[in-house]
N, C-alpha and C. Protein backbone atom coordinates (compact mmCIF):
# COMPACT_ATOMS: atom_id res chain seq x y z
N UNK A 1 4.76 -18.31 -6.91
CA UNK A 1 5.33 -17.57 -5.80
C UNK A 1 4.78 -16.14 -5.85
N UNK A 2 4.29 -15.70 -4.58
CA UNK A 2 3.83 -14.07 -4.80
C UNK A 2 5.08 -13.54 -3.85
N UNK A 3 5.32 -12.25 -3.98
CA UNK A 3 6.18 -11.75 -3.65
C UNK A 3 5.44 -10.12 -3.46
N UNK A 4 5.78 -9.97 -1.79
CA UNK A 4 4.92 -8.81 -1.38
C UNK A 4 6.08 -7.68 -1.63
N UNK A 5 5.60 -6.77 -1.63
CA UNK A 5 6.25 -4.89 -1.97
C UNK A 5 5.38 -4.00 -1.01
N UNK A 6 6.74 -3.38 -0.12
CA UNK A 6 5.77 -2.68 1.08
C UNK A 6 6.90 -1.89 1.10
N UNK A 7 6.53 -0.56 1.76
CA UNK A 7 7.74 1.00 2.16
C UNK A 7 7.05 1.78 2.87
N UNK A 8 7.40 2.20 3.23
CA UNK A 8 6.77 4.03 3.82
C UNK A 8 6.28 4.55 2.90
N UNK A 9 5.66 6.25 2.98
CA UNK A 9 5.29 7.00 2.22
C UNK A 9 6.94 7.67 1.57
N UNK A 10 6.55 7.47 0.49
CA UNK A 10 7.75 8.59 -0.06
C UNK A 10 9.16 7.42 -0.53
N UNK A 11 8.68 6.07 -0.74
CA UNK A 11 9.95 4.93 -0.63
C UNK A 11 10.00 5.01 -2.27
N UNK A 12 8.94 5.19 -2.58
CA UNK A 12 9.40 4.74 -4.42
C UNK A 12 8.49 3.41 -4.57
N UNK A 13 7.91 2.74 -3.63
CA UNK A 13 7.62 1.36 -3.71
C UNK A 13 6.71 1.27 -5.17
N UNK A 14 5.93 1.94 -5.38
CA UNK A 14 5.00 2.05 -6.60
C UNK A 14 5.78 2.06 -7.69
N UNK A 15 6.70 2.71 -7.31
CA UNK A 15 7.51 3.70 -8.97
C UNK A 15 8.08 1.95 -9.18
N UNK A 16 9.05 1.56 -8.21
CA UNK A 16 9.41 0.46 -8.65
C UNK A 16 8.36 -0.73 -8.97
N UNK A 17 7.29 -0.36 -8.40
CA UNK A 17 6.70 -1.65 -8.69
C UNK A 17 5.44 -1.81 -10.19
N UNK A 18 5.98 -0.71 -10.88
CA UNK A 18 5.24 0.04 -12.21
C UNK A 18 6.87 -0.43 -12.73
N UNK A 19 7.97 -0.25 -12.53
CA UNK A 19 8.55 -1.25 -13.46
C UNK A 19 8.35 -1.92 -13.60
N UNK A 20 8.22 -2.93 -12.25
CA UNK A 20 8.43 -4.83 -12.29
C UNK A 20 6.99 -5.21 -13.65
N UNK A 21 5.90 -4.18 -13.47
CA UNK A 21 4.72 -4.30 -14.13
C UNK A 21 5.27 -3.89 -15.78
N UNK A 22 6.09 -2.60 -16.11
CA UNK A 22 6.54 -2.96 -17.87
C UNK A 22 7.41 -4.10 -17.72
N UNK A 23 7.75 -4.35 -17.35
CA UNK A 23 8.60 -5.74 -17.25
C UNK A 23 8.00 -6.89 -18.27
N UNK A 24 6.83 -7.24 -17.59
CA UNK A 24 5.72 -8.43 -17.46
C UNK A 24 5.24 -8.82 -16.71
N UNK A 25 5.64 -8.21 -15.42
CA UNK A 25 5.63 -9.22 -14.52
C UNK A 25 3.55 -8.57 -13.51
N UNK A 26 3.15 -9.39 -13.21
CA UNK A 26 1.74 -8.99 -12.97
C UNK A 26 1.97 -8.59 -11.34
N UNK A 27 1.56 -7.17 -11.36
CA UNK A 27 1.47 -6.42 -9.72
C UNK A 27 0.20 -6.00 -9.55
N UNK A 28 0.01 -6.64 -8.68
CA UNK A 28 -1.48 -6.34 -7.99
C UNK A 28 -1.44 -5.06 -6.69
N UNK A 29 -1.85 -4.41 -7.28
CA UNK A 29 -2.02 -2.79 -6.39
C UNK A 29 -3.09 -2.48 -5.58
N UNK A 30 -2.33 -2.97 -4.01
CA UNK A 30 -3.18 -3.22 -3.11
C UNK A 30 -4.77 -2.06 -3.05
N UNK A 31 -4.17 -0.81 -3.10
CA UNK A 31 -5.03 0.24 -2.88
C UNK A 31 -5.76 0.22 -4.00
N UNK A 32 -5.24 0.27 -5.30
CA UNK A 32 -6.41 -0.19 -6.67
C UNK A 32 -7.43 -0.87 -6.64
N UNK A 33 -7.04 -2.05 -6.22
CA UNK A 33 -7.95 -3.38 -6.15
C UNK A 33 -9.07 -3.37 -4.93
N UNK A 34 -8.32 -2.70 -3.79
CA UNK A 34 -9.53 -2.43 -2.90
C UNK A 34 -10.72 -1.40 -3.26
N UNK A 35 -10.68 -0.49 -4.32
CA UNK A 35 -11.23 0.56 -4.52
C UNK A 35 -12.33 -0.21 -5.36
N UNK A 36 -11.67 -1.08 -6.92
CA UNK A 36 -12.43 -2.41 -7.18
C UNK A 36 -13.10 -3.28 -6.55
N UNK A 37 -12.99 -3.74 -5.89
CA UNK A 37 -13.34 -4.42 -4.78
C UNK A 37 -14.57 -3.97 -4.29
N UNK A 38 -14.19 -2.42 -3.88
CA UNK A 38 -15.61 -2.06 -2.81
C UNK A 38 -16.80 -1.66 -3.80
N UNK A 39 -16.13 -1.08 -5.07
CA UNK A 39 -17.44 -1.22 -5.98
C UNK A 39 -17.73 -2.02 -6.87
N UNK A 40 -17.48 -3.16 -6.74
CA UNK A 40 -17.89 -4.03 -8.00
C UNK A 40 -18.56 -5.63 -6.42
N UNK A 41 -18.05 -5.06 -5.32
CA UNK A 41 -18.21 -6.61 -4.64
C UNK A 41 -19.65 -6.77 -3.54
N UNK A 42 -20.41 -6.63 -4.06
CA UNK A 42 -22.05 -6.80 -3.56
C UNK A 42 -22.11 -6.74 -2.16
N UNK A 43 -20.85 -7.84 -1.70
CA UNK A 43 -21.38 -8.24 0.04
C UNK A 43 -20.33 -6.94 0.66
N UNK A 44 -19.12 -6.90 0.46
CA UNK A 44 -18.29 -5.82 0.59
C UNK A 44 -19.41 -4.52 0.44
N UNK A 45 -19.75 -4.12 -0.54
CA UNK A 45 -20.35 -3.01 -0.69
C UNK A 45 -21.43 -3.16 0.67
N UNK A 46 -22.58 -4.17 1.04
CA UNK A 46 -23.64 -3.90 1.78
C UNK A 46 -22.95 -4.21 3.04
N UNK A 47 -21.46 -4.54 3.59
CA UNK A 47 -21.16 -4.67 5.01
C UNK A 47 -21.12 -3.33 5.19
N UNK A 48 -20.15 -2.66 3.93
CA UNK A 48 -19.88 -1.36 4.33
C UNK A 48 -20.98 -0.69 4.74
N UNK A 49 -21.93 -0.41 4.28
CA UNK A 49 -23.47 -0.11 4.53
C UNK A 49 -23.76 -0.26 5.83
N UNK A 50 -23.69 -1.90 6.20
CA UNK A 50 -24.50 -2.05 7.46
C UNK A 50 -23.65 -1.38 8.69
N UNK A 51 -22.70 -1.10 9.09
CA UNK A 51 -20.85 -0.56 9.24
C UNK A 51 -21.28 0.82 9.46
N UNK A 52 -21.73 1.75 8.22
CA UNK A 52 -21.34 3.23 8.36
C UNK A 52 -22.59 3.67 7.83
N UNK A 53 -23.20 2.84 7.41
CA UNK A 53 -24.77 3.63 6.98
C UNK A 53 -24.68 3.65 5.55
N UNK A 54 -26.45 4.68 5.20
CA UNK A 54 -26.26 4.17 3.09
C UNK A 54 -25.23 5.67 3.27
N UNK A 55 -25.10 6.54 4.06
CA UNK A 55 -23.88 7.87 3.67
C UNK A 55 -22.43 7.56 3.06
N UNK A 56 -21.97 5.71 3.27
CA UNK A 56 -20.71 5.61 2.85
C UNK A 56 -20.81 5.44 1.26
N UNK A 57 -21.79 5.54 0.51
CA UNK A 57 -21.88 5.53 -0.97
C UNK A 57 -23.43 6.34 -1.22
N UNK A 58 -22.55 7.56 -2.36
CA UNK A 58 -23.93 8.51 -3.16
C UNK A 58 -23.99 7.95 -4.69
N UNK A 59 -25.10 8.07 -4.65
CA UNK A 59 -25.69 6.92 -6.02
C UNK A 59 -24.78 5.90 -6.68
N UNK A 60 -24.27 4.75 -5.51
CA UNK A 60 -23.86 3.29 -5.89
C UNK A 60 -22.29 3.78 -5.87
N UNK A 61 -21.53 5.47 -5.65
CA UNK A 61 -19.90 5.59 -6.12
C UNK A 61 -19.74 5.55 -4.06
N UNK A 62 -18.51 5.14 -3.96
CA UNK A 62 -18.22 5.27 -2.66
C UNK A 62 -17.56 6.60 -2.54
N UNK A 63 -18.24 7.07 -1.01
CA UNK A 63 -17.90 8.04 -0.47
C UNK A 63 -16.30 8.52 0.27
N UNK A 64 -15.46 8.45 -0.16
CA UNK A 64 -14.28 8.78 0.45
C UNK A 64 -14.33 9.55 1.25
N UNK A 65 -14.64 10.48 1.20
CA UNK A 65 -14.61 11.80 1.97
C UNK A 65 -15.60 11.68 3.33
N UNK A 66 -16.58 10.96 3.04
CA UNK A 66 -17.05 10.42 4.32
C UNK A 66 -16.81 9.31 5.03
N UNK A 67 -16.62 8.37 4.85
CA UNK A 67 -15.67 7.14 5.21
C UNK A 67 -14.82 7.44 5.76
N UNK A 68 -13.33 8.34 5.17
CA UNK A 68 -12.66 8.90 6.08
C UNK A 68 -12.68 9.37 6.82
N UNK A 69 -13.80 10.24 7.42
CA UNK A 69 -13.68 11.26 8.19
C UNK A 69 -14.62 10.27 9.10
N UNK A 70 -14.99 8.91 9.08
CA UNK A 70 -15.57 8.84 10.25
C UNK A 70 -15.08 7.68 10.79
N UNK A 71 -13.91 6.69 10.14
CA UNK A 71 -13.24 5.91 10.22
C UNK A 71 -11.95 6.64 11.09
N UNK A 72 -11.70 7.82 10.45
CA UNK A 72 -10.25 8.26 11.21
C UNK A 72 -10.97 9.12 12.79
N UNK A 73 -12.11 8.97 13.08
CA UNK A 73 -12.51 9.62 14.24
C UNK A 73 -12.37 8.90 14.85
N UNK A 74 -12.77 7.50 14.28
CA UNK A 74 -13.28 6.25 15.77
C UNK A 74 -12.27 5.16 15.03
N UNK A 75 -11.65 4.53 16.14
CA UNK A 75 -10.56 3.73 15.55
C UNK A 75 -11.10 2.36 15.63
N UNK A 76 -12.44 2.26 16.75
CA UNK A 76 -12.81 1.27 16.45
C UNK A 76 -13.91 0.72 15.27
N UNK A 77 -13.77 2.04 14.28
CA UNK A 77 -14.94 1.80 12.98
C UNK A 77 -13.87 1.33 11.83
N UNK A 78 -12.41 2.13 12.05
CA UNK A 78 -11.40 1.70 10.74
C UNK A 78 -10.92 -0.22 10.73
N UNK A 79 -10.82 -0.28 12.18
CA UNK A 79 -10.64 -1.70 12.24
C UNK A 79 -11.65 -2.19 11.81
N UNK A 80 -12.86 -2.28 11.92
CA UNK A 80 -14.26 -2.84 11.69
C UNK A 80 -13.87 -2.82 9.70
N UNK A 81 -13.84 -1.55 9.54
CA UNK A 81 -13.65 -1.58 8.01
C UNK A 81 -12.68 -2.29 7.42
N UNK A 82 -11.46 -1.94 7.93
CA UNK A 82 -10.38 -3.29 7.94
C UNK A 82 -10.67 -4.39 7.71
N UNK A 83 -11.48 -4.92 8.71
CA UNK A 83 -12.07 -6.17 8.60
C UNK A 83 -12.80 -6.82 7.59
N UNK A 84 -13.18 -5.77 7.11
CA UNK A 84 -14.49 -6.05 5.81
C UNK A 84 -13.21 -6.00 4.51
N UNK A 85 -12.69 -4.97 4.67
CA UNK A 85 -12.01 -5.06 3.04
C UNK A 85 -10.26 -5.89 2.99
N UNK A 86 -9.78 -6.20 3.94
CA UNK A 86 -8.90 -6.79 3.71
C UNK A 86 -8.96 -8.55 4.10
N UNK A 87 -9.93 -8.56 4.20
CA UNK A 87 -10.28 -10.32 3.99
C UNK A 87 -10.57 -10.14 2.36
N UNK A 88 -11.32 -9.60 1.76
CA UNK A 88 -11.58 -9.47 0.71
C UNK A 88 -10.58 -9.14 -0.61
N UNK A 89 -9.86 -8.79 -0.24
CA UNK A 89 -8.30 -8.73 -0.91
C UNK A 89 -7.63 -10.04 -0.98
N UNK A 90 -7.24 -10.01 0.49
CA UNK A 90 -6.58 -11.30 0.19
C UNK A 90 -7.45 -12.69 -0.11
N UNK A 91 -8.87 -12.39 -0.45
CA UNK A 91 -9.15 -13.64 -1.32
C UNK A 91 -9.13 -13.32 -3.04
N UNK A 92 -9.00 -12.04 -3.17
CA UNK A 92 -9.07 -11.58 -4.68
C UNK A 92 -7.81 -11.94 -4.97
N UNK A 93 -6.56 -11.69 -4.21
CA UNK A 93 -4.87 -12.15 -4.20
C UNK A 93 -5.10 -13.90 -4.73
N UNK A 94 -5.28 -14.09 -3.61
CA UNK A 94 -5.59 -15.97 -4.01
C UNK A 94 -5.85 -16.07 -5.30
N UNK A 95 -7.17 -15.40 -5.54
CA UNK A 95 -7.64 -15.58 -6.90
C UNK A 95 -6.89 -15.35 -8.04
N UNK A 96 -6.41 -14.11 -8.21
CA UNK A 96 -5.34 -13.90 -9.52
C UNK A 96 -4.10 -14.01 -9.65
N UNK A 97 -4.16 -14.73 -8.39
CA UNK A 97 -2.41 -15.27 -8.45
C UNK A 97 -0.84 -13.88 -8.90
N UNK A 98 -0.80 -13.10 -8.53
CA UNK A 98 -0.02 -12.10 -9.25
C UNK A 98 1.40 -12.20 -8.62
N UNK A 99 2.19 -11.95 -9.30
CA UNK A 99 3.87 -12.25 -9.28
C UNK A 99 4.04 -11.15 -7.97
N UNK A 100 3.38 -9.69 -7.79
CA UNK A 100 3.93 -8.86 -6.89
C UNK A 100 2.66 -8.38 -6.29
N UNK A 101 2.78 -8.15 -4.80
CA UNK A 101 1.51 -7.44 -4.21
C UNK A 101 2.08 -5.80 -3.43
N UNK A 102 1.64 -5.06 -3.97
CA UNK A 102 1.78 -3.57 -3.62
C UNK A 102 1.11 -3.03 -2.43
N UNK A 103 1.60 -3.28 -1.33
CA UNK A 103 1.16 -1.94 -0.32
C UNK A 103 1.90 -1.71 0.37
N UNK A 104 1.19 -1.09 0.73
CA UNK A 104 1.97 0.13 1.85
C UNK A 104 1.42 -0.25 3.28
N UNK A 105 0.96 -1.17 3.51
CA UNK A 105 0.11 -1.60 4.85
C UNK A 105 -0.14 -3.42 5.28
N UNK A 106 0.97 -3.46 3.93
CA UNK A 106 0.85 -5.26 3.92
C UNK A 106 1.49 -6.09 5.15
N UNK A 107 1.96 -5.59 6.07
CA UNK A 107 1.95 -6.49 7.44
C UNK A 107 0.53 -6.08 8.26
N UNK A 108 0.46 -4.44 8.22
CA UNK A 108 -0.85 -4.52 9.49
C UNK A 108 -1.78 -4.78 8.66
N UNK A 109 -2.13 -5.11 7.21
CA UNK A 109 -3.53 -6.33 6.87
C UNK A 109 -3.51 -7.30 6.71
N UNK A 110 -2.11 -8.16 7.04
CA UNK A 110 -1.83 -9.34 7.36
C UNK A 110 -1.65 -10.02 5.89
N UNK A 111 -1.67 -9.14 4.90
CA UNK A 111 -1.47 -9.86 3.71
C UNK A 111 -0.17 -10.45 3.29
N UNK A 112 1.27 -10.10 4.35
CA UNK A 112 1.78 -10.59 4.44
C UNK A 112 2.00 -11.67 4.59
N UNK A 113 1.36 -12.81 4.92
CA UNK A 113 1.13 -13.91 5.20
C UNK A 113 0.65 -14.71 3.64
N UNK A 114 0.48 -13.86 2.74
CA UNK A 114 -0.17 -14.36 1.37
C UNK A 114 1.07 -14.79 0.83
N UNK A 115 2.32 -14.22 1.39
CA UNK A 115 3.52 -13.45 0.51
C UNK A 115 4.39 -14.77 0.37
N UNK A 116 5.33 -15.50 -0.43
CA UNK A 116 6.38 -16.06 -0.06
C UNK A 116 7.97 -15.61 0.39
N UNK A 117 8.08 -14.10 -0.16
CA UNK A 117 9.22 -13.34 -0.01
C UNK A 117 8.57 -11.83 0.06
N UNK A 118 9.08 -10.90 0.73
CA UNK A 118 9.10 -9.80 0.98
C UNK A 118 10.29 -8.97 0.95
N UNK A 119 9.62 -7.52 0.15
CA UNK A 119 10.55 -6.49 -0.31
C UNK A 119 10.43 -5.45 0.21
N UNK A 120 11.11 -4.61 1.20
CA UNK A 120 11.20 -3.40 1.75
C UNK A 120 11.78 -2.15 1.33
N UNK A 121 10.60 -1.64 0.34
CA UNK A 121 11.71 -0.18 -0.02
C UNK A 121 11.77 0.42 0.97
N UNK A 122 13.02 1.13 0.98
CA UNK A 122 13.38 2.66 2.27
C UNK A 122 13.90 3.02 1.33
N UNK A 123 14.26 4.60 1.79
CA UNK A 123 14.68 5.58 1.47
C UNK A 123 14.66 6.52 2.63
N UNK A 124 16.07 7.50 2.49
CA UNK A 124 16.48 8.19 3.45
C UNK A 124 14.91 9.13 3.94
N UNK A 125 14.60 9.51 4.92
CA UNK A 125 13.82 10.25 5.53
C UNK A 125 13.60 11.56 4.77
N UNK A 126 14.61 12.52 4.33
CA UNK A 126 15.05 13.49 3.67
C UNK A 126 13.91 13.42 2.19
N UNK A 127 14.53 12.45 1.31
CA UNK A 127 14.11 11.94 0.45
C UNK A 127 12.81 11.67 0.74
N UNK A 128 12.35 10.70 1.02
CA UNK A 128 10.95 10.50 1.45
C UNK A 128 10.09 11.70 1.97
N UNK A 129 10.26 12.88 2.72
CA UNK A 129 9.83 14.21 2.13
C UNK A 129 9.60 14.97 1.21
N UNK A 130 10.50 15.05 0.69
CA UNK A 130 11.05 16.03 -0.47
C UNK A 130 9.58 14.79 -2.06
N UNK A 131 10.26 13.54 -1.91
CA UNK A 131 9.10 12.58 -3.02
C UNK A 131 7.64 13.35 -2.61
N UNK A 132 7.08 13.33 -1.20
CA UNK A 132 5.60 13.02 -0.94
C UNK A 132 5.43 14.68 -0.97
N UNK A 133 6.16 15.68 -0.83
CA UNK A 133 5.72 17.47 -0.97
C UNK A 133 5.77 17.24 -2.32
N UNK A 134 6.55 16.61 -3.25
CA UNK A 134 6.40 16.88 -4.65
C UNK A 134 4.51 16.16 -5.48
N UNK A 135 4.75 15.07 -4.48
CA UNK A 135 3.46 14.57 -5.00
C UNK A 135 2.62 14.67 -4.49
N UNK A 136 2.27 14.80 -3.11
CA UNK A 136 1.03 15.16 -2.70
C UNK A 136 0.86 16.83 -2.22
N UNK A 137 1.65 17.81 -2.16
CA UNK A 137 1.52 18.72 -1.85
C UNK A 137 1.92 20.07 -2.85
N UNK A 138 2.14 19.53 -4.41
CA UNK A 138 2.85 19.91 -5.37
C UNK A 138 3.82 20.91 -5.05
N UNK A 139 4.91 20.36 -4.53
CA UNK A 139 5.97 21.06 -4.47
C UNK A 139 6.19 22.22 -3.58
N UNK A 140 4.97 22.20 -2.91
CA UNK A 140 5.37 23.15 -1.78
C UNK A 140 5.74 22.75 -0.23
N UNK A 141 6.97 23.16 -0.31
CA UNK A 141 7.54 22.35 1.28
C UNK A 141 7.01 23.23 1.95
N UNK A 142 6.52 23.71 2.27
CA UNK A 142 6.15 24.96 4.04
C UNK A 142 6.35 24.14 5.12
N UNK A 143 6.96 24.60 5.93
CA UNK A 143 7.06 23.95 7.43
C UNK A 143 5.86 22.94 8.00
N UNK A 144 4.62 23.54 7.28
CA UNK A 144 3.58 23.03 7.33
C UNK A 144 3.57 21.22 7.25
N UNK A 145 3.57 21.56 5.73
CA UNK A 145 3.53 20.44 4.35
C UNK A 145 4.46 19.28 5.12
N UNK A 146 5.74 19.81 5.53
CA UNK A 146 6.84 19.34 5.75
C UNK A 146 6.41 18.10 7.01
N UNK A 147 5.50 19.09 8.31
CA UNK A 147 5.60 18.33 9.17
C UNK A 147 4.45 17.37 9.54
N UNK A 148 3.52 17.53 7.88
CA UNK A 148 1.99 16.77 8.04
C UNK A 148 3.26 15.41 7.33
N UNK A 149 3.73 15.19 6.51
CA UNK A 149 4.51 14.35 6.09
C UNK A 149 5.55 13.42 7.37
N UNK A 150 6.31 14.47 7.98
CA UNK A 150 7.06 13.89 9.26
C UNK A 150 5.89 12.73 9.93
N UNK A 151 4.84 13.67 10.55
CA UNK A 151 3.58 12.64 10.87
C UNK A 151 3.17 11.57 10.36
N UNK A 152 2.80 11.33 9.18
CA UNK A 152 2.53 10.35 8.14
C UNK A 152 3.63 9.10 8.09
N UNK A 153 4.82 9.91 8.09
CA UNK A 153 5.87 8.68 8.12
C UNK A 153 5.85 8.25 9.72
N UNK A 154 6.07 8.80 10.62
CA UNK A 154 5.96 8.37 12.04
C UNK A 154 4.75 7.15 12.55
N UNK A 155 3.66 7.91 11.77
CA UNK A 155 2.93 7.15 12.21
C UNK A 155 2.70 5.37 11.39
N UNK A 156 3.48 5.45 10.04
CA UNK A 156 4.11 4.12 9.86
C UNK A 156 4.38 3.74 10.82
N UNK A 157 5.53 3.86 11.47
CA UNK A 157 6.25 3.08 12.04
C UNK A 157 7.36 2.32 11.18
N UNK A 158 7.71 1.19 11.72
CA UNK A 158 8.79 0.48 10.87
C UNK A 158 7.94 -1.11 10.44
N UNK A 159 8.74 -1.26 9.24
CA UNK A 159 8.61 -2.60 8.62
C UNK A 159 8.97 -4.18 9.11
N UNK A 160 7.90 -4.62 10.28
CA UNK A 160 8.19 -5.81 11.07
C UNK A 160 7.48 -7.18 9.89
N UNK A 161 7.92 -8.35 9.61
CA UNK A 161 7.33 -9.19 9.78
C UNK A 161 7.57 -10.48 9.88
N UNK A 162 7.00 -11.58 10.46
CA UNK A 162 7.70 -12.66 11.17
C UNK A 162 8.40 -13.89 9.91
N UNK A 163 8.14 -12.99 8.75
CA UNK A 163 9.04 -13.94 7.83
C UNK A 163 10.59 -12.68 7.30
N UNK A 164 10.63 -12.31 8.19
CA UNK A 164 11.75 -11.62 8.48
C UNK A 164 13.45 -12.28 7.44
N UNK A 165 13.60 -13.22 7.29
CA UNK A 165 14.51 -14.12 6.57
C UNK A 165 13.78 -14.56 5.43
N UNK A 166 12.90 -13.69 4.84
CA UNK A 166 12.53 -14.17 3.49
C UNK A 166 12.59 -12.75 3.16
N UNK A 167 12.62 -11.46 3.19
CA UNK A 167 13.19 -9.99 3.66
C UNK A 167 14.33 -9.77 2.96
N UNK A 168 14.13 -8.67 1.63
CA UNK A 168 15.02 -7.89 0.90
C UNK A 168 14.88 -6.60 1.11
N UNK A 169 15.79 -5.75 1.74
CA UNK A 169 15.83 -4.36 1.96
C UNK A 169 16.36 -3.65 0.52
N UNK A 170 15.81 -2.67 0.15
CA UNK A 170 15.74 -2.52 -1.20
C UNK A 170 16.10 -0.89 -0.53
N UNK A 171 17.33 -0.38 -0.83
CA UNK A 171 17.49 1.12 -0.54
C UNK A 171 17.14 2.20 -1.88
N UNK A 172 16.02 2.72 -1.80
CA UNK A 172 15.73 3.31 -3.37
C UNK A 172 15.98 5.24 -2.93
N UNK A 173 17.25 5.31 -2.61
CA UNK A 173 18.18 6.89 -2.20
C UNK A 173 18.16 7.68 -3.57
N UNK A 174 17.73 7.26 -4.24
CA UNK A 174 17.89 8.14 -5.99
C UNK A 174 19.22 7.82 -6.78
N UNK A 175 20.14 7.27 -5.99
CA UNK A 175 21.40 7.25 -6.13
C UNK A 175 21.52 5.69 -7.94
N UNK A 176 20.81 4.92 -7.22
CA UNK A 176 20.32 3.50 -8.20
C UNK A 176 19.11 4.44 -9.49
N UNK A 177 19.39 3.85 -10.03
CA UNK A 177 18.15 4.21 -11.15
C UNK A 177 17.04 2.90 -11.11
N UNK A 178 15.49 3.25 -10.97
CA UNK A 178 14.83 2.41 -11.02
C UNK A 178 15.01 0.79 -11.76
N UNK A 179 15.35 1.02 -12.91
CA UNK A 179 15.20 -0.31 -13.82
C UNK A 179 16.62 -0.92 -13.18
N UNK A 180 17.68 -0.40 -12.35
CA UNK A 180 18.76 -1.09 -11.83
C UNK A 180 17.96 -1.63 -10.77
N UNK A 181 17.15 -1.17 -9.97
CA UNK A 181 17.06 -1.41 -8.81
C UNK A 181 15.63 -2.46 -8.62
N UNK A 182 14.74 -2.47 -9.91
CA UNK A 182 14.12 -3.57 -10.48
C UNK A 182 15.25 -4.97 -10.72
N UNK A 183 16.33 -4.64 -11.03
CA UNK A 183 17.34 -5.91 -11.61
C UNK A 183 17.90 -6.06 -10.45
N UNK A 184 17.97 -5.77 -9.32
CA UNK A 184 18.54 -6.35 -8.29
C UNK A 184 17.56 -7.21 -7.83
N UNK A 185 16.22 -6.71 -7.61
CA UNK A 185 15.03 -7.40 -7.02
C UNK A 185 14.63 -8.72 -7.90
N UNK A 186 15.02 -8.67 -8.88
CA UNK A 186 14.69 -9.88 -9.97
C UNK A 186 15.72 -10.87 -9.72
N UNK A 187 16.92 -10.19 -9.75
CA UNK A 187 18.53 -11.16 -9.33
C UNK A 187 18.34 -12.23 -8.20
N UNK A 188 18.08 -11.17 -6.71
CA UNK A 188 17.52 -11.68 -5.44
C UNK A 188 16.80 -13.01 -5.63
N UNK A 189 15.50 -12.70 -6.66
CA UNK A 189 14.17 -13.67 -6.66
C UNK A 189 14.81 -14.65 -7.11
N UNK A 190 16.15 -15.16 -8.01
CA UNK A 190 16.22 -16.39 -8.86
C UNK A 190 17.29 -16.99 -7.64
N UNK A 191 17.48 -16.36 -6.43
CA UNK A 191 18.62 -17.21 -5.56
C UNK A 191 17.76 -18.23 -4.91
């Protein structure tokens, strides 16, 4: 049984899902594995190529900084890229079989569909600020910081997917302590 893990920015989904991993339990980290993926996977690596040119990788390391900036210009190049790296995931998923799959994007790459049960961290809005200024903006809220984050979560959206009744809402408010809130998600899995 794989069992997908998806949230917004700022849900905790990682933190919890780096327990379920001291646990024992094997989590495959969507964004990790794609990064693997694009440099270790020959045909992946030369679509990207044929896609964005040799500029999306300087001597064989991939270019982030350019990729992004030309993927988030044209929306019809991120889908194109989409295309290339999340087929490629979910055949690496197939392959290693792992107890939990980590993202943050696992309905719109359809890897949901890999999943037999799905886990939705939330967390209050508040919270989910206050997490992503601490970690991506080290701790500085400025009105700024504050409202590149508001954006980021907006432009989520909300957590749809058509196995909707296989769907555990997992509220991670700070209020639960992680390894409790790992033991609820484990409890859930044996019903």
């Amino acid at each position: 049984m794989i069992i997908g893990i998806t949230g917004g920015i700022g849900s905790g989904k990682s933190t919890i899902a780096r327990e379920l991993a001291k646990r024992g339990d094997m989590v495959y980290d969507c964004d990790q594995e794609a990064k693997r993926i694009i440099a270790e996977n020959a045909d992946v690596h030369q679509e990207i190529i044929d896609l964005l040119g040799e500029e999306a990788f300087v001597g064989g390391t991939y270019n982030t900084a350019y990729v992004a900036k030309r993927v988030f210009e044209d929306p019809h190049l991120l889908a194109a890229l989409n295309a290339i790296v999340h087929p490629a995931v979910g055949l690496d998923i197939m392959k290693r079989k792992p107890d939990f799959v980590e993202s943050a994007i696992l309905f719109e790459s359809g890897l949901d569909i890999l999943c037999d049960r799905i886990i939705v961290i939330d967390a209050p809005e508040d919270i989910r600020i206050a997490r992503t200024i601490a970690r991506d903006y080290h701790g500085d809220a400025s009105p700024a910081n504050i409202n590149k984050v508001r954006a980021r979560i907006k432009a989520q959206g909300e957590f749809r997917s058509q196995q909707s009744e296989v769907r555990l809402i997992v509220n991670n408010d700070g209020k639960t302590s992680v390894s409790d809130l790992a033991d609820q998600i484990l409890n859930w899995l044996k019903k």
